[in-house]
C-alpha atoms as a PDB file:
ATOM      1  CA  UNK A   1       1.060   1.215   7.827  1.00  0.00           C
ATOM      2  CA  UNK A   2      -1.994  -0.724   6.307  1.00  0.00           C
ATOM      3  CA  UNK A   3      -1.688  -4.120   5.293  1.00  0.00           C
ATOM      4  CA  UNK A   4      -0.748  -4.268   1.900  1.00  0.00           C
ATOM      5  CA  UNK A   5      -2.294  -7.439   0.743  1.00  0.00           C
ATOM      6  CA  UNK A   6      -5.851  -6.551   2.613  1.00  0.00           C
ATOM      7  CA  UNK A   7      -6.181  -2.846   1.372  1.00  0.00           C
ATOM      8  CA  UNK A   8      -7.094  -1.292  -2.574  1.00  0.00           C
ATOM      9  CA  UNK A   9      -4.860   0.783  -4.035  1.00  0.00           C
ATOM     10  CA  UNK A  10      -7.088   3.562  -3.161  1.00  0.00           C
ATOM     11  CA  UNK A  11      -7.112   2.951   0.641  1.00  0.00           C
ATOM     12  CA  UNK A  12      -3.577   2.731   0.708  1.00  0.00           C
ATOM     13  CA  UNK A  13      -2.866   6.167  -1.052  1.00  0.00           C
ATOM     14  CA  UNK A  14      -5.983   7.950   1.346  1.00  0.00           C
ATOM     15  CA  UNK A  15      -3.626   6.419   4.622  1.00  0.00           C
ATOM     16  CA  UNK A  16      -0.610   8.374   2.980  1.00  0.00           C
ATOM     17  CA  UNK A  17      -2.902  11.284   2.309  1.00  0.00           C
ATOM     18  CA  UNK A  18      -4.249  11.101   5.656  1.00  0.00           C
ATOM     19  CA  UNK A  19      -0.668  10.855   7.565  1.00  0.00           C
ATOM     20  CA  UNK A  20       0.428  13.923   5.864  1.00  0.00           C
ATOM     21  CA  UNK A  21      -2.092  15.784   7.197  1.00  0.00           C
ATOM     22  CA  UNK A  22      -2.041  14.243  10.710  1.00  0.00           C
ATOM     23  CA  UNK A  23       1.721  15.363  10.477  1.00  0.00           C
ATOM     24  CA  UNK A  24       0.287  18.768   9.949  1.00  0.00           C
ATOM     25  CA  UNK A  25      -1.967  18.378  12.341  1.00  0.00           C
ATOM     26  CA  UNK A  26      -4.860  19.227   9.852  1.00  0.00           C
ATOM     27  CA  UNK A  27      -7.998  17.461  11.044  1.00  0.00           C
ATOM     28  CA  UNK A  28      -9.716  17.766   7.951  1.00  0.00           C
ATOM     29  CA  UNK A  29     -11.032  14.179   5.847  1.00  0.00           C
ATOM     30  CA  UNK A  30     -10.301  14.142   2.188  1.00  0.00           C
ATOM     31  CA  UNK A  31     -12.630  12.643  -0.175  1.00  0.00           C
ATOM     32  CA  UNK A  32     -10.919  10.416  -3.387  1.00  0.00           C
ATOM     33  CA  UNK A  33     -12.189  13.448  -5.490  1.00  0.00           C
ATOM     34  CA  UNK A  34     -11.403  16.162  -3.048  1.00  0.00           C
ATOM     35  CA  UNK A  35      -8.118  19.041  -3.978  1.00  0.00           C
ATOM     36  CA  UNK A  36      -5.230  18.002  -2.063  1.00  0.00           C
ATOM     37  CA  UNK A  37      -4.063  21.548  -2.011  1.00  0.00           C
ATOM     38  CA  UNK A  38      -7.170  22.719  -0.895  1.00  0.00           C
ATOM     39  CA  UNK A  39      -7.064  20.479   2.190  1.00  0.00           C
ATOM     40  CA  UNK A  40      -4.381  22.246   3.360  1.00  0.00           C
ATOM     41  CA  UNK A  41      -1.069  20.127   2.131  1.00  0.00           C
ATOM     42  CA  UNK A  42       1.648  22.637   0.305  1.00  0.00           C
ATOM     43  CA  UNK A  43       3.529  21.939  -2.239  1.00  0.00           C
ATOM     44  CA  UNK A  44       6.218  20.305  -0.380  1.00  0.00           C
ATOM     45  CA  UNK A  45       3.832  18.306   1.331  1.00  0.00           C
ATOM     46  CA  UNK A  46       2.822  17.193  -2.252  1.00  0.00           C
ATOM     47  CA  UNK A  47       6.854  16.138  -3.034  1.00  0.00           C
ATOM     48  CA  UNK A  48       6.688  14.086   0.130  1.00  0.00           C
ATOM     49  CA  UNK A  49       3.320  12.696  -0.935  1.00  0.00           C
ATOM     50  CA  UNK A  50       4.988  11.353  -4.081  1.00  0.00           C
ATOM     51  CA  UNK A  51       7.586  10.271  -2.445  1.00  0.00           C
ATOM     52  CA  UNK A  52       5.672   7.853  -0.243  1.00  0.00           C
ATOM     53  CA  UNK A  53       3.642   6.696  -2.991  1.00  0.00           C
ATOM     54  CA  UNK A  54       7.070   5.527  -4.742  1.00  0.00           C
ATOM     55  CA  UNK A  55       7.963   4.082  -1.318  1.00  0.00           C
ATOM     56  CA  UNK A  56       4.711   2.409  -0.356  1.00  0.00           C
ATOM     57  CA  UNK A  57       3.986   0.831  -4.184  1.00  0.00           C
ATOM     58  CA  UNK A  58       7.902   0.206  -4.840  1.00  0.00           C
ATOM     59  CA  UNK A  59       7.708   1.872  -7.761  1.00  0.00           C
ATOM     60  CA  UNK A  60       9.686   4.818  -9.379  1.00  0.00           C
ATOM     61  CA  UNK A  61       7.379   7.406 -10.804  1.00  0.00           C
ATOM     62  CA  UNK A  62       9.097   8.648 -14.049  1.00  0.00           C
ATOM     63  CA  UNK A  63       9.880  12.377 -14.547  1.00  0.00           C
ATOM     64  CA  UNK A  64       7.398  12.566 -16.951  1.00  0.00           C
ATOM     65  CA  UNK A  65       4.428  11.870 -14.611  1.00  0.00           C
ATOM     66  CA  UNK A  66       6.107  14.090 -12.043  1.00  0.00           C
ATOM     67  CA  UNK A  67       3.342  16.965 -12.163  1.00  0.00           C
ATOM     68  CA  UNK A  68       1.153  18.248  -9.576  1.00  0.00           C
ATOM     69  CA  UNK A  69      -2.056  17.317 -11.978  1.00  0.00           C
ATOM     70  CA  UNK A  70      -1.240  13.560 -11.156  1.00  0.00           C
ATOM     71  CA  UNK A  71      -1.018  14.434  -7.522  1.00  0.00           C
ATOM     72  CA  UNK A  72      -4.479  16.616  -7.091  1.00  0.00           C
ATOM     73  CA  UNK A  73      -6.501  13.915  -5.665  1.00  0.00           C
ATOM     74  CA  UNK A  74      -6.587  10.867  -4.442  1.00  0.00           C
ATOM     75  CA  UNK A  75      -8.035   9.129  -7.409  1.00  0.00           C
ATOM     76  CA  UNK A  76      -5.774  10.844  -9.820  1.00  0.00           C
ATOM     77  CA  UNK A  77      -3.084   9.217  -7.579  1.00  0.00           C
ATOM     78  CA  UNK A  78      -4.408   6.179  -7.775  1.00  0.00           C
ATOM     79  CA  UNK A  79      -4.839   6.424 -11.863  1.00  0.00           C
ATOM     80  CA  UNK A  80      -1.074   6.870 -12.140  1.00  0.00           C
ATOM     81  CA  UNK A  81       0.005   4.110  -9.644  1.00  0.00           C
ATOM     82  CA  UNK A  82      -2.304   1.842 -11.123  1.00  0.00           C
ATOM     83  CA  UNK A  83      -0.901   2.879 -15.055  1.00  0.00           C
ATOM     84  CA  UNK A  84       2.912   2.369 -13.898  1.00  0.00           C
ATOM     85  CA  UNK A  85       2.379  -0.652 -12.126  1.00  0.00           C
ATOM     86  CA  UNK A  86       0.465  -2.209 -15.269  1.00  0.00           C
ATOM     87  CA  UNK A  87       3.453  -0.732 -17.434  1.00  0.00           C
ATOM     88  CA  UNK A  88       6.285  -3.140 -14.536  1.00  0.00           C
ATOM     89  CA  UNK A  89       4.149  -6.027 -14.964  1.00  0.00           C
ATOM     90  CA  UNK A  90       5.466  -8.671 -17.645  1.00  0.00           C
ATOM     91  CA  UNK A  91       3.798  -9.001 -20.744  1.00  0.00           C
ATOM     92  CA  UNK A  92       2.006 -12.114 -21.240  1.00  0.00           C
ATOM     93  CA  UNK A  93       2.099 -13.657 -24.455  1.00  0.00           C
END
């Protein structure tokens, strides 16, 4: 696992990205604006994906944001992390 405090958002979700596909024992590098799907990751893989983006952000994605268009790429993953952690943070004010 990456060091939290030293990685983006984006390089955190690409580690999680590439795991799943080592796990698969797909070879392949995905770009931020590449198709998941098309790399080779089912749909399954795609529930485990969100999974360990809920894990590694400790945050609960809402059932509303629980399509496979937020889970395409890796910037579109990265759009709704950084949108529900900006919605947990305490207003200031």
């Amino acid at each position: 696992m990456l060091d939290p405090a030293a990685t983006t958002t984006r390089q955190r979700i690409a580690e999680l990205v590439r795991q799943l596909l080592a796990k698969r024992a797909i070879t392949r590098s995905v770009g931020d604006d590449d198709e998941l799907g098309d790399s080779g990751l089912s749909s399954l893989d795609i529930v485990n994906l969100m999974l360990a983006v809920e894990s590694e952000f400790d945050l609960s994605i809402p059932e509303r944001d629980m399509r496979p268009a937020n889970f395409r790429t890796i910037a579109r993953i990265e759009g709704l992390v950084a949108g529900l952690v900006e919605q947990s943070a305490p207003a200031h004010g």
